[in-house]
Protein backbone atom coordinates (compact mmCIF):
# COMPACT_ATOMS: atom_id res chain seq x y z
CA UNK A 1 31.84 15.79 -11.02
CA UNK A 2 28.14 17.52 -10.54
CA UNK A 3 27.22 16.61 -7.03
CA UNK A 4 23.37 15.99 -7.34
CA UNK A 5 23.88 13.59 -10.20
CA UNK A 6 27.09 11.95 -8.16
CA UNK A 7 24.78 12.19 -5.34
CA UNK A 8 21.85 10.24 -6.83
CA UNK A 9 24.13 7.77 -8.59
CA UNK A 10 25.68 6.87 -5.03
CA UNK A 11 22.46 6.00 -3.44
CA UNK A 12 20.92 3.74 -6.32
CA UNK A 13 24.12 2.18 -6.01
CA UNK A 14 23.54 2.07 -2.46
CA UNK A 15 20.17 0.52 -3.12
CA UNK A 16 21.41 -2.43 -5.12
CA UNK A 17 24.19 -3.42 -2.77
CA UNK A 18 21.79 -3.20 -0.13
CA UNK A 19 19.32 -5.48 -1.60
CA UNK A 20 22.31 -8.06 -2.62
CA UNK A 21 23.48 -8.14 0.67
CA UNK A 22 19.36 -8.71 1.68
CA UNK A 23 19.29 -11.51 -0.63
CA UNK A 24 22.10 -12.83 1.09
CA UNK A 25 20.70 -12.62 4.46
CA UNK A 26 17.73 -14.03 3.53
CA UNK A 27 19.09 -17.38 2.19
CA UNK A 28 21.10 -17.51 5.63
CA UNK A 29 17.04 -17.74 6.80
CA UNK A 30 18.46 -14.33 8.78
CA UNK A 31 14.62 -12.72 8.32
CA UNK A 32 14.76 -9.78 10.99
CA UNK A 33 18.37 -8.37 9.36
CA UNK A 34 17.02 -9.14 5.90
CA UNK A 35 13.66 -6.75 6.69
CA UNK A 36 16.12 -3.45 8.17
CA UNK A 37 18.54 -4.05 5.16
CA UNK A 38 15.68 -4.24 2.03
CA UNK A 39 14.50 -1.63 4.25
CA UNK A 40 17.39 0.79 3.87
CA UNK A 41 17.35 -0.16 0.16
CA UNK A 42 14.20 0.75 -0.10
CA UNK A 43 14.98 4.09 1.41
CA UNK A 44 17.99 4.34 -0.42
CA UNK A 45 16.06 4.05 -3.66
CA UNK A 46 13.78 6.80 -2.39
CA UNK A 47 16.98 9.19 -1.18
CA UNK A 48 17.89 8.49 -4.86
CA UNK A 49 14.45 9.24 -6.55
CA UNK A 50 13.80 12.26 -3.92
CA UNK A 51 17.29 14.03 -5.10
CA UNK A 52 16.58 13.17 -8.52
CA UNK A 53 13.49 14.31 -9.09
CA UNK A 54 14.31 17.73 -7.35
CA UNK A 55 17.35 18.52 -9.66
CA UNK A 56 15.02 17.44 -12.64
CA UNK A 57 12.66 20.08 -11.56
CA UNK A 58 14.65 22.80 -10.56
CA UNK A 59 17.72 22.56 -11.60
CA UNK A 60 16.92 20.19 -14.78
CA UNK A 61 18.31 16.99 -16.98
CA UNK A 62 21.50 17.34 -19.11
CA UNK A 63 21.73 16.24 -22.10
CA UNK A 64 23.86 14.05 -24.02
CA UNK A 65 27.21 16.09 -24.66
CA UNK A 66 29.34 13.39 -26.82
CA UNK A 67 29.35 13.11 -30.27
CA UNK A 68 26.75 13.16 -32.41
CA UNK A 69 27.50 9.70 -34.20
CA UNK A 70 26.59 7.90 -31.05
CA UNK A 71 24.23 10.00 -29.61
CA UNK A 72 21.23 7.67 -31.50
CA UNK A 73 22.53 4.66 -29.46
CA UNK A 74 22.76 6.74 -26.14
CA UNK A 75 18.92 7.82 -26.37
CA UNK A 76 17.81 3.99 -27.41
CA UNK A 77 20.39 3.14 -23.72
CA UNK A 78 18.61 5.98 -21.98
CA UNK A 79 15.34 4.90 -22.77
CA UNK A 80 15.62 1.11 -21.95
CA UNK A 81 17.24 2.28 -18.77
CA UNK A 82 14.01 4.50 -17.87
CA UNK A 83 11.54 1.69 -18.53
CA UNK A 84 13.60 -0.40 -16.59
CA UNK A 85 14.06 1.46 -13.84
CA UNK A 86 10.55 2.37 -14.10
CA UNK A 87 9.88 -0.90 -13.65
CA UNK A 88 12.30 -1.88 -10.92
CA UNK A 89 10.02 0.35 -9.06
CA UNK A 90 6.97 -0.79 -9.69
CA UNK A 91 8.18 -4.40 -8.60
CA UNK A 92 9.92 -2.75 -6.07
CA UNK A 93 6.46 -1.37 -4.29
CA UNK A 94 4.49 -4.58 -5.02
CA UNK A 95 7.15 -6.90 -3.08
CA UNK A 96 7.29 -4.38 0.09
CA UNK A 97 3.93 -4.19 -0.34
CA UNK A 98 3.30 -8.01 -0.14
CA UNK A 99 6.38 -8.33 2.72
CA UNK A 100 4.77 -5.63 4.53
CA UNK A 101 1.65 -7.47 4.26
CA UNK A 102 2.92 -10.48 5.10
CA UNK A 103 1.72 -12.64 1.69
CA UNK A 104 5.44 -13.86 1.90
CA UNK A 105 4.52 -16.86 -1.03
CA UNK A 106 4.38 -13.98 -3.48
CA UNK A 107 6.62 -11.93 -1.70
CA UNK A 108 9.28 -15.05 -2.76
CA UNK A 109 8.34 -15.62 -5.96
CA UNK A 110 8.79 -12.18 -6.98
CA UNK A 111 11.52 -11.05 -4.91
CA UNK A 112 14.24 -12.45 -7.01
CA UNK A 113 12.83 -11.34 -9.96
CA UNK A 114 12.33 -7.42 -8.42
CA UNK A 115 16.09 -7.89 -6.88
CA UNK A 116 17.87 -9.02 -10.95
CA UNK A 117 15.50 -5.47 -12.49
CA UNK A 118 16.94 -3.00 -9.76
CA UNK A 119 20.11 -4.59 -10.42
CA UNK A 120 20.08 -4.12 -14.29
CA UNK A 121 18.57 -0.63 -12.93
CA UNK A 122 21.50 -0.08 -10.78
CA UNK A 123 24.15 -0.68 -13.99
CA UNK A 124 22.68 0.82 -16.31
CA UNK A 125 22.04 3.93 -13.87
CA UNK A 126 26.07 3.70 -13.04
CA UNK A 127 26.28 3.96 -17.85
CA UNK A 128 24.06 6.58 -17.95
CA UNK A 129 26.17 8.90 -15.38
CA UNK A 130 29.10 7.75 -16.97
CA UNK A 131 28.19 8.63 -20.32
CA UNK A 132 27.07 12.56 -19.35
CA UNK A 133 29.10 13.60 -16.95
CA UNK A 134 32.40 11.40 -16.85
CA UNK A 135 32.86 10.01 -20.26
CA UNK A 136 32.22 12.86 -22.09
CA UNK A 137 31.32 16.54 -20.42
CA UNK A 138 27.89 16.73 -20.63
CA UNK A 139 25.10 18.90 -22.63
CA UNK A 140 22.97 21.84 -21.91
CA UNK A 141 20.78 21.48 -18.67
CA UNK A 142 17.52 23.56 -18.39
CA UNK A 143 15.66 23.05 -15.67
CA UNK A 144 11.89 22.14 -15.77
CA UNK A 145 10.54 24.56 -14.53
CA UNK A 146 12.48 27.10 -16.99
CA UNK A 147 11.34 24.80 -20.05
CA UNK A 148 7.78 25.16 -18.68
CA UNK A 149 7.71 29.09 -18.14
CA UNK A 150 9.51 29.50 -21.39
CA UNK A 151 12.19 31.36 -19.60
């Protein structure tokens, strides 16, 4: 197992438990818990998009490595999971944003809605990993900043 990606899969993982166990907390009506635990999501998401976005630039993506009769269906997975995750995040800044600024009616109507994306996020993050580095072994990897220097 390649420890960045293992890494980064462990704390968006970390994320989504986080923010289930939030949701929990904050049907209990437990408020000051719910803030410190959709906190540490929060900064679980970030440990995740920090380490992922280094070993994208310098260490780079891998690509698919299975066969080639499937590899049309694992781009078409790939991309739905980017735009999803993509917009997990988005949702994920407005709702701190609005907790943060305390507009807690929006805040609760699009909580649960932020909370089902970075779970669907989560899962299909979980596939993707799966598919490249457990499943089957995975592709080439060039780094970024090789692909940009032409090295």
């Amino acid at each position: 197992m390649p420890l960045l990606p293992t890494l980064s899969t462990f704390f968006i993982v970390l994320s989504a438990v986080l923010v289930a166990i939030g949701w929990g907390l904050i049907v209990k009506n437990k408020r000051t818990t719910h803030k410190k635990v959709m906190i540490a999501a929060a900064i679980s998401a970030l440990t995740f998009f920090i380490i992922y976005l280094s070993r994208t630039i310098f260490v780079g993506n891998t690509s698919f490595g299975g066969p080639d009769d499937i590899k049309i269906f694992y781009t078409i997975f790939l991309i739905f999971h980017i735009f999803l995750a993509t917009v997990g995040a988005v949702f994920g800044i407005v709702t701190l944003t609005f907790a943060f600024k305390r507009k807690i009616k929006k805040h609760r109507k699009i909580g649960p809605v932020t909370s089902i994306i970075w779970f669907c996020t989560a899962i299909t993050g979980v596939a993707v990993y799966l598919l490249l580095y457990i499943i089957y072994d995975g592709g080439t990897t060039t780094s970024m900043i090789k692909a940009i220097l032409g090295m």
